[in-house]
Protein backbone atom coordinates (compact mmCIF):
# COMPACT_ATOMS: atom_id res chain seq x y z
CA UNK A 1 -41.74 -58.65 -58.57
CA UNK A 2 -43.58 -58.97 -54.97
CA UNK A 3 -42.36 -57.60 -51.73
CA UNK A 4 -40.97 -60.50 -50.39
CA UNK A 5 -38.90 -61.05 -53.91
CA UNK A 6 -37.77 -57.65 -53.67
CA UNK A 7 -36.66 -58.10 -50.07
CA UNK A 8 -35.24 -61.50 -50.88
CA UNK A 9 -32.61 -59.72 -53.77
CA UNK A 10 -31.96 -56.81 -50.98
CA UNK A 11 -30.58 -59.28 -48.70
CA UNK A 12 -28.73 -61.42 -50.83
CA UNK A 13 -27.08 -58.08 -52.27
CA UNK A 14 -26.42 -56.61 -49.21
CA UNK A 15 -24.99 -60.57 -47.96
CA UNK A 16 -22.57 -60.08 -51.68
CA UNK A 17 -21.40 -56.67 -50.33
CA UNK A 18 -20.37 -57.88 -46.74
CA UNK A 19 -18.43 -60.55 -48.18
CA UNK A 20 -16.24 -58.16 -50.26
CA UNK A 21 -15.39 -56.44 -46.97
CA UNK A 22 -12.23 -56.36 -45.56
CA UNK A 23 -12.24 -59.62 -43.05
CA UNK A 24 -11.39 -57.35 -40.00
CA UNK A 25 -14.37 -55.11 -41.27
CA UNK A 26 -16.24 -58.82 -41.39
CA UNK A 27 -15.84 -59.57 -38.28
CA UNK A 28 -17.06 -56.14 -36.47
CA UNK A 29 -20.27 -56.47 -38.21
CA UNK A 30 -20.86 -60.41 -37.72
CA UNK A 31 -20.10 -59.41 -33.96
CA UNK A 32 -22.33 -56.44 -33.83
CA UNK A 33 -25.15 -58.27 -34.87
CA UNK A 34 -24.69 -61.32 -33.09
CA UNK A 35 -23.87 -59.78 -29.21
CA UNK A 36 -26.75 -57.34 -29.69
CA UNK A 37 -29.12 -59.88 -30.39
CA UNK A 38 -27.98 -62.47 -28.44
CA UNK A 39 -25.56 -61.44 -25.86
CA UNK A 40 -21.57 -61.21 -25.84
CA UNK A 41 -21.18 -64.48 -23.37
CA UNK A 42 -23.24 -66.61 -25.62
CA UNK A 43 -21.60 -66.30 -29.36
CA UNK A 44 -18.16 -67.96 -29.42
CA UNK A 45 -15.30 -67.88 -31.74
CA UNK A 46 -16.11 -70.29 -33.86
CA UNK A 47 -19.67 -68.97 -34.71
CA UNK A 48 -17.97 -65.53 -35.63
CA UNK A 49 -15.58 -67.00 -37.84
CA UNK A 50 -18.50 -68.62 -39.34
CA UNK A 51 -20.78 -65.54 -39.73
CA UNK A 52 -18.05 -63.52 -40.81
CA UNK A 53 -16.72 -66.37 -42.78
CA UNK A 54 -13.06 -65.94 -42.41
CA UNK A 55 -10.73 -68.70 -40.80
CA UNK A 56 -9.90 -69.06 -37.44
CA UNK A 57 -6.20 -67.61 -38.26
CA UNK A 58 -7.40 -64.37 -40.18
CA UNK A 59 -9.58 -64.32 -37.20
CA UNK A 60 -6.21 -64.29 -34.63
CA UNK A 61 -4.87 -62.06 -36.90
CA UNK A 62 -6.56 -59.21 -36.20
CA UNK A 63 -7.98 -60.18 -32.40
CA UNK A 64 -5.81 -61.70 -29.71
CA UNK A 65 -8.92 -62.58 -28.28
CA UNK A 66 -12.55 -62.45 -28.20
CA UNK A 67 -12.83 -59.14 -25.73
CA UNK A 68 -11.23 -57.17 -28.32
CA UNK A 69 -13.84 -57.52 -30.92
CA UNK A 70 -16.14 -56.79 -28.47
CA UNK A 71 -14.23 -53.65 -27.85
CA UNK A 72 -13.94 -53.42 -31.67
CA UNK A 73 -18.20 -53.10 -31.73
CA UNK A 74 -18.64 -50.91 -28.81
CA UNK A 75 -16.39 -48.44 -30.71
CA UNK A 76 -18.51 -48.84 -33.89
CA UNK A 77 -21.72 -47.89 -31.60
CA UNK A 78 -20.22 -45.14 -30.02
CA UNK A 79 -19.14 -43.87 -33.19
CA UNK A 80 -22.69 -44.02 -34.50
CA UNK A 81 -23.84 -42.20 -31.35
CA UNK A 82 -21.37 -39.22 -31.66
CA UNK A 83 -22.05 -39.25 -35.81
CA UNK A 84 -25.75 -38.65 -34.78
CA UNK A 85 -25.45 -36.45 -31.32
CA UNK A 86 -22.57 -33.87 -32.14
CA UNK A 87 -23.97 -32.61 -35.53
CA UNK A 88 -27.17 -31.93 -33.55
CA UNK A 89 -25.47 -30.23 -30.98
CA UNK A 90 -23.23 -28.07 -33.21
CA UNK A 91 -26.15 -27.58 -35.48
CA UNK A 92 -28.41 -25.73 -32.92
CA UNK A 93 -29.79 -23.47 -30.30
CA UNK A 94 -29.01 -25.47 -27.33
CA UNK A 95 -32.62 -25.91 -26.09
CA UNK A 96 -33.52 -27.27 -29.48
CA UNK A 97 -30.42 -29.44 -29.93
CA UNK A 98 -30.84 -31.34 -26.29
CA UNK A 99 -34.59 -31.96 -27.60
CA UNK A 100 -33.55 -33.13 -30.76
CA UNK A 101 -31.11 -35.15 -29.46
CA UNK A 102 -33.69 -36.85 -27.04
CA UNK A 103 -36.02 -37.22 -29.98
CA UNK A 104 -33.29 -39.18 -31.73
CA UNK A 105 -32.90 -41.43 -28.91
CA UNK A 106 -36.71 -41.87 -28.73
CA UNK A 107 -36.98 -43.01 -32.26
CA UNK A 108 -34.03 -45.05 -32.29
CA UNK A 109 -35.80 -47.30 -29.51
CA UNK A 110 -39.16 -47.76 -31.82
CA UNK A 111 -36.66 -48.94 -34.64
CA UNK A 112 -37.59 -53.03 -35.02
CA UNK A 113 -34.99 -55.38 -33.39
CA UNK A 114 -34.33 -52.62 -30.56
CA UNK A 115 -33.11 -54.70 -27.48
CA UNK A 116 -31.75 -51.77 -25.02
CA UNK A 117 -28.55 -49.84 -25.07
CA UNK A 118 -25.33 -52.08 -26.03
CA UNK A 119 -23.57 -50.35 -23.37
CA UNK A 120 -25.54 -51.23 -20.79
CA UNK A 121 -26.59 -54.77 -22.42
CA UNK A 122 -22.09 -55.40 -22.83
CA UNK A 123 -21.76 -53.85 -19.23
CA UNK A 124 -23.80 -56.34 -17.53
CA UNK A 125 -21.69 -59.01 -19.04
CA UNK A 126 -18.62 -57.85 -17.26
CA UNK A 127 -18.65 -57.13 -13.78
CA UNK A 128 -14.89 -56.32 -13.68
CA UNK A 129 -14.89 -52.06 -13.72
CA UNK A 130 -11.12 -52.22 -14.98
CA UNK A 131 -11.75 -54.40 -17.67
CA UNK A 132 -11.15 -52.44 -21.05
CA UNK A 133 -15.12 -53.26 -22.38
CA UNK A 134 -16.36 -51.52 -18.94
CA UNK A 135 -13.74 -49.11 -19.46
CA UNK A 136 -14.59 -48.24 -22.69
CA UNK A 137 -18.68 -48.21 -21.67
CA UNK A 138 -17.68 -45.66 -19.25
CA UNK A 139 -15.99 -43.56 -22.17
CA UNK A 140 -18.93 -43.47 -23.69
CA UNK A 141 -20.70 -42.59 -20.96
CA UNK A 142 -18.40 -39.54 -20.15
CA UNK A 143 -18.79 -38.38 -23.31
CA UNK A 144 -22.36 -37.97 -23.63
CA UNK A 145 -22.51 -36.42 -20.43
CA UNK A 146 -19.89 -33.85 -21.57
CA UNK A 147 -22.05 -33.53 -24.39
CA UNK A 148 -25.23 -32.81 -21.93
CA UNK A 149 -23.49 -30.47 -19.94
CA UNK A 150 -21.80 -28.13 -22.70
CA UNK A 151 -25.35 -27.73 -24.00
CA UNK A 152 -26.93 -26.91 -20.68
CA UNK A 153 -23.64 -24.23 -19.92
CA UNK A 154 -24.53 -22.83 -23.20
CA UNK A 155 -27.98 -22.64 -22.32
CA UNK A 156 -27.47 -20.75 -19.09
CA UNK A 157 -29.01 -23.43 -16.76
CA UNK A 158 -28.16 -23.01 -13.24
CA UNK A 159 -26.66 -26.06 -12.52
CA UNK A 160 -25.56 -27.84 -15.71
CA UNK A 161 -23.55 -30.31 -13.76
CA UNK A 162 -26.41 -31.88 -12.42
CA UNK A 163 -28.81 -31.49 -15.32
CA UNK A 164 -26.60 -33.21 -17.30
CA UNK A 165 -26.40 -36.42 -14.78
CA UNK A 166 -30.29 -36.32 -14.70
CA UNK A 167 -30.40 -36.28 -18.73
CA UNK A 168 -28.06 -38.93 -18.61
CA UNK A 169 -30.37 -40.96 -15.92
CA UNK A 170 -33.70 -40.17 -18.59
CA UNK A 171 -31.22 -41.76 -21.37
CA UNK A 172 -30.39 -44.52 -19.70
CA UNK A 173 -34.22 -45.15 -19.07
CA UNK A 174 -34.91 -44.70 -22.34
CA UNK A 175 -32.83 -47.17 -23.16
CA UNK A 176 -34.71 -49.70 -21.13
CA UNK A 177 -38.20 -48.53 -21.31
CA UNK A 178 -37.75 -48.66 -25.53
CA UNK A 179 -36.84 -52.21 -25.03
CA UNK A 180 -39.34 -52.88 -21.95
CA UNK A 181 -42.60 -51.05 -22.38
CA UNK A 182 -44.42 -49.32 -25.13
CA UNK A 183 -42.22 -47.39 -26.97
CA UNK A 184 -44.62 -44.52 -28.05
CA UNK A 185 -45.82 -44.12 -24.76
CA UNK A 186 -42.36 -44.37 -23.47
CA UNK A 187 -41.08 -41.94 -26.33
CA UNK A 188 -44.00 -38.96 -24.98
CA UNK A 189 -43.00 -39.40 -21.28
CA UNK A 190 -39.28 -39.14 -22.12
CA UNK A 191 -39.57 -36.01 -23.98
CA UNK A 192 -41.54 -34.04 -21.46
CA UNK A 193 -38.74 -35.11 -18.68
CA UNK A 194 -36.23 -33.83 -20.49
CA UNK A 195 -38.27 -30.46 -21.49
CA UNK A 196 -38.34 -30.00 -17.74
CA UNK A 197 -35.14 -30.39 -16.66
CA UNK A 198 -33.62 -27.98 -19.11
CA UNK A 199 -36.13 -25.65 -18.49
CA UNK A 200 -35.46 -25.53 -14.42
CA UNK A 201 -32.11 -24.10 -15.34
């Protein structure tokens, strides 16, 4: 069988196993693929119902409204970031776990399809600070500063609090410049920023 067969019967398997999903479960993914490639703003309800292929009243159901299944998919991404980013900081030497944690992030943004952080990308699509999608960006955001901080504290930096924010400033950057510029290039600059700032401790 050729590639492109073989690829062909991957995707119509993997299309077979979404479908015997739970319809909430249905949903989260149709949405996570469609606002990450294409924005939150610009896919309706009616295209979700049609990706995920439930009705409009299974849809209801389980969302009031739209802005909860966007809620819904930032708290599948920030599950994925803590199910990569706390084993590697509970894992290791603190030095070598903020590294490997930055070398994480620098390979997710070479993956194909990257398009910037979801956060930031869902953020910029509601202006409103109080609204529960910012509020749950900035959960996120809390978190993996936390996360920056404890490891710096561990490591006996000087000034952890500050570290962190400027680790949290080089992810964020990351972020864009994975989308933006060259990733490889982008992935090299990245890694000796963050060398440097845990290493002025």
């Amino acid at each position: 069988m050729s590639i492109a067969g073989q690829t062909t019967n991957a995707t119509r398997h993997q299309a077979k196993a979404e479908r015997e999903l739970p319809p909430r479960e249905r949903l989260v993914r149709a949405a996570s693929r469609l606002f990450y490639y294409e924005g939150v703003r610009a896919i309706g309800v009616e295209r979700l119902i049609a990706e995920a292929g439930v009705t409009k009243a299974t849809f209801y159901r389980h969302f009031a409204a739209k802005d909860d299944l966007v809620v819904a998919y930032l708290q599948t991404k920030d599950a994925f970031y803590r199910s990569v980013a706390e084993p590697l900081a509970a894992g290791h030497p603190p030095a070598e776990a903020i590294d490997l944690i930055f070398e994480a992030i620098a390979e997710h943004a070479r993956e194909r399809g990257f398009r910037g952080s979801p956060f930031m990308n869902a953020a910029a699509e509601y202006p409103d600070a109080t609204h529960p999608v910012r509020r749950l960006v900035a959960s996120h955001r809390d978190w993996l500063r936390a996360l920056f901080q404890d490891l710096l504290t561990r490591l006996g930096h000087a000034d952890p609090q500050s570290a962190a924010g400027a680790l949290l400033m080089l992810y964020d950057g990351a972020m864009v410049a994975g989308y933006l510029d060259d990733s490889t290039a982008a992935r090299a600059t990245l890694l000796d920023a963050v060398r440097l700032i845990r290493a002025r401790g």
